[in-house]
Protein backbone atom coordinates (compact mmCIF):
# COMPACT_ATOMS: atom_id res chain seq x y z
CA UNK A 1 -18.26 11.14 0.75
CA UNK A 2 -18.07 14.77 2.08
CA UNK A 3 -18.27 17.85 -0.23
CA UNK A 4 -15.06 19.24 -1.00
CA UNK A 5 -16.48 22.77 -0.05
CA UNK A 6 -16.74 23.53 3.24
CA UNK A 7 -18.41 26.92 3.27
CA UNK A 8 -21.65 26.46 0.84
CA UNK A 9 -20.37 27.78 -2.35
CA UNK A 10 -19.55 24.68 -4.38
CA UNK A 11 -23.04 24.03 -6.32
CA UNK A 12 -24.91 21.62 -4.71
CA UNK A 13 -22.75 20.94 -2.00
CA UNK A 14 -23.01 21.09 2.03
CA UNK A 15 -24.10 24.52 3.61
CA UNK A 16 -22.08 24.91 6.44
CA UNK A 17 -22.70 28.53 7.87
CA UNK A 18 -19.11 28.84 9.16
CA UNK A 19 -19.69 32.57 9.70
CA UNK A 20 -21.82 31.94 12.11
CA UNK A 21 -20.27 29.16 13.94
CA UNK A 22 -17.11 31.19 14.26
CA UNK A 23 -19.26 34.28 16.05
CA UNK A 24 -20.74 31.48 18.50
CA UNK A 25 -17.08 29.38 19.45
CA UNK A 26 -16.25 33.31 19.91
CA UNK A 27 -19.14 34.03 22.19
CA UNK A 28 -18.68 30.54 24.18
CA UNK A 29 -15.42 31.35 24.60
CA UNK A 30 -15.63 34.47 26.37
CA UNK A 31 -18.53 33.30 28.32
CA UNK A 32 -16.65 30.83 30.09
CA UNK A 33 -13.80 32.94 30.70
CA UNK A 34 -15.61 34.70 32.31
CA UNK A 35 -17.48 32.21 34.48
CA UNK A 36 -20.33 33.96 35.49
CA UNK A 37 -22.86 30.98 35.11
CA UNK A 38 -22.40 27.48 34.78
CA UNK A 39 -22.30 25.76 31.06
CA UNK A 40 -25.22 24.16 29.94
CA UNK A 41 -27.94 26.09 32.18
CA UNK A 42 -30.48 28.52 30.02
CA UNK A 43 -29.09 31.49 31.49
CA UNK A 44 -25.47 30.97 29.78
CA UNK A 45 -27.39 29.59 26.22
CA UNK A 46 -29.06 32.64 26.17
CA UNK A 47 -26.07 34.70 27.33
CA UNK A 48 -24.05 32.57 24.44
CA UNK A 49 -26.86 32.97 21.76
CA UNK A 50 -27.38 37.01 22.47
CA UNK A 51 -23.77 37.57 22.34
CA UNK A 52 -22.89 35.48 18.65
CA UNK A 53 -25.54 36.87 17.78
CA UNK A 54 -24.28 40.73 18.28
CA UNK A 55 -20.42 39.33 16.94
CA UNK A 56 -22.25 38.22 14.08
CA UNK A 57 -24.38 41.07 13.27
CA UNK A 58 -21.11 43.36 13.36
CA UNK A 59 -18.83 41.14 11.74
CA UNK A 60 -20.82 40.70 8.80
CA UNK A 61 -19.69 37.21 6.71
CA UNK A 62 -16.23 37.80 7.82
CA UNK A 63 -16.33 37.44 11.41
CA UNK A 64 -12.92 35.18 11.95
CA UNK A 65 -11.98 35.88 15.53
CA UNK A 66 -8.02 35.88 16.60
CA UNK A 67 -6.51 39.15 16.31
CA UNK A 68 -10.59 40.83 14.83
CA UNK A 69 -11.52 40.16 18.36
CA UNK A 70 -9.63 42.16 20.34
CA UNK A 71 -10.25 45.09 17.64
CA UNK A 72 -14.13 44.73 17.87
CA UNK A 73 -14.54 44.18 21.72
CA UNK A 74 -15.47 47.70 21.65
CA UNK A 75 -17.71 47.69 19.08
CA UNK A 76 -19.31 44.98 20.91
CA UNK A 77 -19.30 46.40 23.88
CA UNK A 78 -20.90 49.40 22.16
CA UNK A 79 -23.85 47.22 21.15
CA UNK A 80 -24.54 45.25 24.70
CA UNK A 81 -24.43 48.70 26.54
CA UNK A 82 -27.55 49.14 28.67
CA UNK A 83 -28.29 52.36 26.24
CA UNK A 84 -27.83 50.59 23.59
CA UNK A 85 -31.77 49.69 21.49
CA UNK A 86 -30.20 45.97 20.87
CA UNK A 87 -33.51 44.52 19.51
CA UNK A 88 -34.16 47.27 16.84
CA UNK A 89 -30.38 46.50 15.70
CA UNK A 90 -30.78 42.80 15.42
CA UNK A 91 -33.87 43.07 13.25
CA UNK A 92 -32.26 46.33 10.92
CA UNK A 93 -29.20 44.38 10.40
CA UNK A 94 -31.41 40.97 9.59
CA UNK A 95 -33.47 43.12 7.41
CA UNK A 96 -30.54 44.64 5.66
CA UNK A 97 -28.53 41.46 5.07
CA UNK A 98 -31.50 40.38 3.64
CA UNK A 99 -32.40 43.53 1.33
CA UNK A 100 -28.20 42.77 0.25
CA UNK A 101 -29.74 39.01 -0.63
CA UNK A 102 -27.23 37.38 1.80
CA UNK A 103 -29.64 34.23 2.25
CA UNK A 104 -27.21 31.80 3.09
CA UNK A 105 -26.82 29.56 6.06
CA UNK A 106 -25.24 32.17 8.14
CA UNK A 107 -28.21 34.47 7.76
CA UNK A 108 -30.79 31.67 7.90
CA UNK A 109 -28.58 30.71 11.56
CA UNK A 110 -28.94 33.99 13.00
CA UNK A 111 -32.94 34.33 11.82
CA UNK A 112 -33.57 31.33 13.93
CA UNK A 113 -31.34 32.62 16.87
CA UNK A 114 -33.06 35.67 16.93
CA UNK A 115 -36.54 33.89 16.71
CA UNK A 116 -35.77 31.95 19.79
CA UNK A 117 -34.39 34.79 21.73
CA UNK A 118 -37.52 36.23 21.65
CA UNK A 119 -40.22 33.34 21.87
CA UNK A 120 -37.76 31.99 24.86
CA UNK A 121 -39.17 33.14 28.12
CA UNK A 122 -37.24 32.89 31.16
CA UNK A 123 -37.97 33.28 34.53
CA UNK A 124 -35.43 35.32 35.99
CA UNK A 125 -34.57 38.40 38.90
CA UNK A 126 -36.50 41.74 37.57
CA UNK A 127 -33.44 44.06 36.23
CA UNK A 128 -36.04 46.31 34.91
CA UNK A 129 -36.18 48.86 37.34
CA UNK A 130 -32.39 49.34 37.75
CA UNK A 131 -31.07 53.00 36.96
CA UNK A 132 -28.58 53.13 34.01
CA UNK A 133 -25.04 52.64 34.52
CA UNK A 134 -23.31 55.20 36.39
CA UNK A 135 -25.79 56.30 38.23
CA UNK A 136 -24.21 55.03 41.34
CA UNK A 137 -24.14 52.47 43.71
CA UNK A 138 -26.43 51.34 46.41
CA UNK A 139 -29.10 50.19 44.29
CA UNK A 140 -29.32 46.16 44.58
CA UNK A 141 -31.52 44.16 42.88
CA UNK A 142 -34.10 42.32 44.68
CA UNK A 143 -33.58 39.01 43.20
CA UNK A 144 -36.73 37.44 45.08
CA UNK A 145 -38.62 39.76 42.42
CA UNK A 146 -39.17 37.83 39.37
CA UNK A 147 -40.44 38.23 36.10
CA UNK A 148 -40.88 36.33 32.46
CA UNK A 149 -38.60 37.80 30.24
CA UNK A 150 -37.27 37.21 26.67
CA UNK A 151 -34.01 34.92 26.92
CA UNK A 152 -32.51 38.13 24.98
CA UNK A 153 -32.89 40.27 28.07
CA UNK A 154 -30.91 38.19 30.52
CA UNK A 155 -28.52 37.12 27.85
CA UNK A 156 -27.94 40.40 26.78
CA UNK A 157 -26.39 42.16 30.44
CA UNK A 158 -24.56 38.81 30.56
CA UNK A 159 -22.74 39.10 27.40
CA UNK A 160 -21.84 42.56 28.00
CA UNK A 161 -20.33 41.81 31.73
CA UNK A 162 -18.78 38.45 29.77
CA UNK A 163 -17.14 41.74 27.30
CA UNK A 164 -16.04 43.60 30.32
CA UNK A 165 -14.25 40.87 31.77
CA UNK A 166 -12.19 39.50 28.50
């Protein structure tokens, strides 16, 4: 027989870290809206991973998509940007939610994300040496030039064009 709690606060009954999965169906959906890679290849996990996690980081233990979404594309946005230090905000906002002793399944979700974004190594084009946005066009990347990166810095660009494109 199923718990009659759903979201982990009935003692003693089944942790589901709704939070969390909402910030993912959110990121999967706007991935393949966009259709810039094909479902189920590592590119698009890690492009779906780096982007629930960012919804999740800013939506704190609210994050419900609907009508929040179109109100935080810009926050998200915000946080994707090639400026933007994403890997020193992932691990102060884990570190804070933790010092606030949320150490629920959401939380313990987006630890493990975040683990695997970085131990993941992918072999993918070199985007490295591109200039930052806006510094104008011309420059194309050579995508015979390859590299090992984290699956967090090929997700990451990916999520943000997925943001541009919603």
């Amino acid at each position: 027989m199923l718990p009659e709690s759903t979201n982990g606060t009935s003692g003693g009954g089944l942790a589901v870290p709704m939070a969390w999965l909402c910030a993912e169906f959110i990121a999967d959906d706007l991935l393949r809206a966009g259709c810039l890679v094909e479902p189920g290849t590592l590119e698009y996990r890690a492009g779906r991973q780096t982007l629930a996690l960012t919804i999740h980081l800013c939506e704190g233990s609210d994050a419900h998509g609907g009508a929040r979404t179109a109100g935080r594309l810009d926050e998200w946005l915000s946080r994707t940007s090639y400026d933007h230090p994403w890997p020193e905000w992932v691990r102060a906002r884990l570190a804070e939610r933790a010092r606030a002793g949320e150490d629920g399944p959401d939380l313990a979700m987006a630890r493990e994300t975040w683990r695997l974004l970085e131990a993941t190594s992918l072999w993918a084009a070199d985007l490295g040496g591109l200039p930052p946005a806006g510094f104008g066009f011309g420059f194309a990347v050579d995508e015979s030039d390859h590299v090992w990166m984290p699956a967090w810095q090929l997700g990451l660009p990916l999520g943000h064009l997925a943001l541009h494109l919603y």
